[in-house]
C-alpha atoms as a PDB file:
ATOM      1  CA  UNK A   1       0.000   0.000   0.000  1.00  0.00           C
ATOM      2  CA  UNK A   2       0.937   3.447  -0.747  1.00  0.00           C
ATOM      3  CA  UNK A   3      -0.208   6.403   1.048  1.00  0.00           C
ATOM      4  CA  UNK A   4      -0.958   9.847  -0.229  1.00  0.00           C
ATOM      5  CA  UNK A   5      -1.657  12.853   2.092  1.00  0.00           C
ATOM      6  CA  UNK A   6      -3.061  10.497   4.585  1.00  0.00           C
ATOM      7  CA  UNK A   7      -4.705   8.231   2.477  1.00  0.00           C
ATOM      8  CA  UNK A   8      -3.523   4.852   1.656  1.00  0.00           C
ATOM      9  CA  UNK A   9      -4.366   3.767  -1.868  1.00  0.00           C
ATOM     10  CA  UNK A  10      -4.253   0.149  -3.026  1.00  0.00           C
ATOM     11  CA  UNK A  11      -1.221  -1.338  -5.525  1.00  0.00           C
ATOM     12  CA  UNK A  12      -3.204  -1.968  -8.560  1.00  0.00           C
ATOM     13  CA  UNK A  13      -4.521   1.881  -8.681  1.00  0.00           C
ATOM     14  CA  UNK A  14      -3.025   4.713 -10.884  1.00  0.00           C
ATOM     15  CA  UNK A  15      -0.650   6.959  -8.846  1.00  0.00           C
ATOM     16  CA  UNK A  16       1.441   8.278 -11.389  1.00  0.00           C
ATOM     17  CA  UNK A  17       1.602   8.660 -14.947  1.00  0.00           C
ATOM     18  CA  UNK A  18       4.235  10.327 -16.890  1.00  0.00           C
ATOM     19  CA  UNK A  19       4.391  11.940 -20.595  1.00  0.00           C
ATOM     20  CA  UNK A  20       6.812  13.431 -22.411  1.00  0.00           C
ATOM     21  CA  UNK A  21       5.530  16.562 -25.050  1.00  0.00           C
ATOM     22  CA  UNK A  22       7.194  17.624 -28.207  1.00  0.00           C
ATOM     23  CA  UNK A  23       8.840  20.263 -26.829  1.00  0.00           C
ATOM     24  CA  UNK A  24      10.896  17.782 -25.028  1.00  0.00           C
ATOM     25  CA  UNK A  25       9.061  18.200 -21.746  1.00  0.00           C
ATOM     26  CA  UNK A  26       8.416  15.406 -19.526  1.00  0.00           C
ATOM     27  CA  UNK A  27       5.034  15.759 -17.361  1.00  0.00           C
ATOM     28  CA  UNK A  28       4.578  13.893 -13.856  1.00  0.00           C
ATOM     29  CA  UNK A  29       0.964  13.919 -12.413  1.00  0.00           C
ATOM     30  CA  UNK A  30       0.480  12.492  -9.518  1.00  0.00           C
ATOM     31  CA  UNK A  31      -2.752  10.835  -8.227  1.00  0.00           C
ATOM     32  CA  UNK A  32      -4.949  10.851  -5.144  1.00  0.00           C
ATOM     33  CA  UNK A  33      -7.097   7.663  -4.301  1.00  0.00           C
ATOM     34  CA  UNK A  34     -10.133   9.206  -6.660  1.00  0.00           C
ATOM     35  CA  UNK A  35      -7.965   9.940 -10.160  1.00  0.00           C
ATOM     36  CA  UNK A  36      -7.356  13.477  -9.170  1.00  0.00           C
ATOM     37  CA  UNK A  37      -4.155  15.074  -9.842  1.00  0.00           C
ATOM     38  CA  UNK A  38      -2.953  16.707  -6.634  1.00  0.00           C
ATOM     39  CA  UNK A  39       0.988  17.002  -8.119  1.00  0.00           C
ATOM     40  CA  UNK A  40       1.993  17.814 -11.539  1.00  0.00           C
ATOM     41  CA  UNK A  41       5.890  18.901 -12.390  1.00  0.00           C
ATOM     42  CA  UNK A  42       6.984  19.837 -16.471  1.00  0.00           C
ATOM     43  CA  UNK A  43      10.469  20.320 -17.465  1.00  0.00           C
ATOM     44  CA  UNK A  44      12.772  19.540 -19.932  1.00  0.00           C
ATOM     45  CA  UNK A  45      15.091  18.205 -17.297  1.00  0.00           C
ATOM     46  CA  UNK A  46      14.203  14.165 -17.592  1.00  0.00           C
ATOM     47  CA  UNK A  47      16.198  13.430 -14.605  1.00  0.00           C
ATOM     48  CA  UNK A  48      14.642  15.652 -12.522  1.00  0.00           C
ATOM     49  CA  UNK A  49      11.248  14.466 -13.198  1.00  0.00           C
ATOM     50  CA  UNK A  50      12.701  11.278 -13.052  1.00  0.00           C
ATOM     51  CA  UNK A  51      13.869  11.845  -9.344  1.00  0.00           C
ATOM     52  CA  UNK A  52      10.584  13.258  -8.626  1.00  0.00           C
ATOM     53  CA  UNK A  53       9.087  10.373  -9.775  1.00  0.00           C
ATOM     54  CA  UNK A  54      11.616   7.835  -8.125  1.00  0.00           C
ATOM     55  CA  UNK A  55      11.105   9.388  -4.862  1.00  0.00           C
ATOM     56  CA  UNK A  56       6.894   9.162  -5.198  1.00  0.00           C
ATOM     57  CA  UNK A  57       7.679   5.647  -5.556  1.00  0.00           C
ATOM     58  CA  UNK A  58       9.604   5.273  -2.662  1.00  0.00           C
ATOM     59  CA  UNK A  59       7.076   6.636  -0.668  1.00  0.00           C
ATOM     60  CA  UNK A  60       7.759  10.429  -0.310  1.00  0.00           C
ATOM     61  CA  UNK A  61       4.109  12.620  -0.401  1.00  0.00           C
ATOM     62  CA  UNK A  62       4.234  15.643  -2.797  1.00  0.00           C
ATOM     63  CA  UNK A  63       1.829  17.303  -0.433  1.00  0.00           C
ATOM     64  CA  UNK A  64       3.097  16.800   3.235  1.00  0.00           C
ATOM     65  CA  UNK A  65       6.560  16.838   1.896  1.00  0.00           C
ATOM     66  CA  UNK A  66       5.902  20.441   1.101  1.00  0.00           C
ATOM     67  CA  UNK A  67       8.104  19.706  -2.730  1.00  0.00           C
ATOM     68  CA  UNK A  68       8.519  22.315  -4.704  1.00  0.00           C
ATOM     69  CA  UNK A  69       8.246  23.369  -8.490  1.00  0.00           C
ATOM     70  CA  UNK A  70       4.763  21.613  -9.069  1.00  0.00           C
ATOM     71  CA  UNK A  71       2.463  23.618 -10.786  1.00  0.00           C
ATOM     72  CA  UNK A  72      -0.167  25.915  -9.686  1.00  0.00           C
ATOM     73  CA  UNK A  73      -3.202  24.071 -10.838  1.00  0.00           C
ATOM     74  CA  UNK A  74      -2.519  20.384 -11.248  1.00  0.00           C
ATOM     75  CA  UNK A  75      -5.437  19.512 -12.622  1.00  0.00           C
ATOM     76  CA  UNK A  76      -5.712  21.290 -15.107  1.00  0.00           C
ATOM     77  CA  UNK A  77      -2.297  20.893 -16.349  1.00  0.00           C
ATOM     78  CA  UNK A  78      -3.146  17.118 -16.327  1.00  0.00           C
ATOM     79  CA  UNK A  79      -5.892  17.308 -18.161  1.00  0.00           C
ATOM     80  CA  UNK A  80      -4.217  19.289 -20.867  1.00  0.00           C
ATOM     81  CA  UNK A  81      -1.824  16.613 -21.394  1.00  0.00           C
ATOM     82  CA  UNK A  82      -4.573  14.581 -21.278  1.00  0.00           C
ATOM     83  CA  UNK A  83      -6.672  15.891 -24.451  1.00  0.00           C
ATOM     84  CA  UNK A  84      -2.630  16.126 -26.096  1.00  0.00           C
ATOM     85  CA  UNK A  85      -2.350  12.295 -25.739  1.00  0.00           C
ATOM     86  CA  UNK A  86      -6.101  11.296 -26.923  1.00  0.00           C
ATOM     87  CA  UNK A  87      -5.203  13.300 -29.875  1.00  0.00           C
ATOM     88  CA  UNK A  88      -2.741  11.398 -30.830  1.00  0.00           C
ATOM     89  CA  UNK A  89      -0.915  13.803 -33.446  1.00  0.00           C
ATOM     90  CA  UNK A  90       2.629  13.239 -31.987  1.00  0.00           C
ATOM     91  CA  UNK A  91       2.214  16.239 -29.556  1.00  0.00           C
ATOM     92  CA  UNK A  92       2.499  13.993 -26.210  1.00  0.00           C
ATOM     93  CA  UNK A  93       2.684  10.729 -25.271  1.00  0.00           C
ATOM     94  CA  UNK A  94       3.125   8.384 -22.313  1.00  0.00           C
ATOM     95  CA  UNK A  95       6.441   7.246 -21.310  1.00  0.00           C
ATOM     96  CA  UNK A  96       8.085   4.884 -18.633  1.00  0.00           C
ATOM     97  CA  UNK A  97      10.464   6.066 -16.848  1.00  0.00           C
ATOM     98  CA  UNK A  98      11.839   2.968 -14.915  1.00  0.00           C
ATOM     99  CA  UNK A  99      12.454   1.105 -18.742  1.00  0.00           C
ATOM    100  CA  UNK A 100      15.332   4.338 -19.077  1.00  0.00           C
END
């Protein structure tokens, strides 16, 4: 089980997703329990969305950790790379980070 702000969500559930733009920006939203995105980081730096990602995984909780750099409005940002996906005209896609 992971927790998130307090919550504990099960294994099998989103938490993360990542995408990468073509810009060359990779995109981390993070997930509470109910699909919402309560953390989402862009930047061109892959290893530092990497980390970010790495240390989600580990356990670390974007909220009560207090990190820094997310964006102001995470859900919104995630759905915007949402609708960029769906449309699938090369302008973002999902990527795995732990296959790099």
């Amino acid at each position: 089980m992971h927790t998130l702000h307090g919550n504990t969500l099960p294994l099998g559930e989103p938490r993360a997703q990542v995408f990468q733009d073509n810009g060359g920006f990779f995109h981390l939203a993070i997930l509470d329990g109910a699909g919402k995105c309560v953390y989402y980081l862009a930047d061109a730096d892959r290893e530092l969305v990497k980390k970010t990602y790495a240390d989600f995984l580990a356990g670390q909780d974007p909220i009560l950790d207090g990190w820094k750099g997310g964006e102001k409005h995470p859900q919104r940002c995630y759905e915007s790379i949402l609708r960029f996906v769906e449309a699938r005209n090369g302008s973002a896609w999902p990527v795995y980070l732990e296959d790099s």
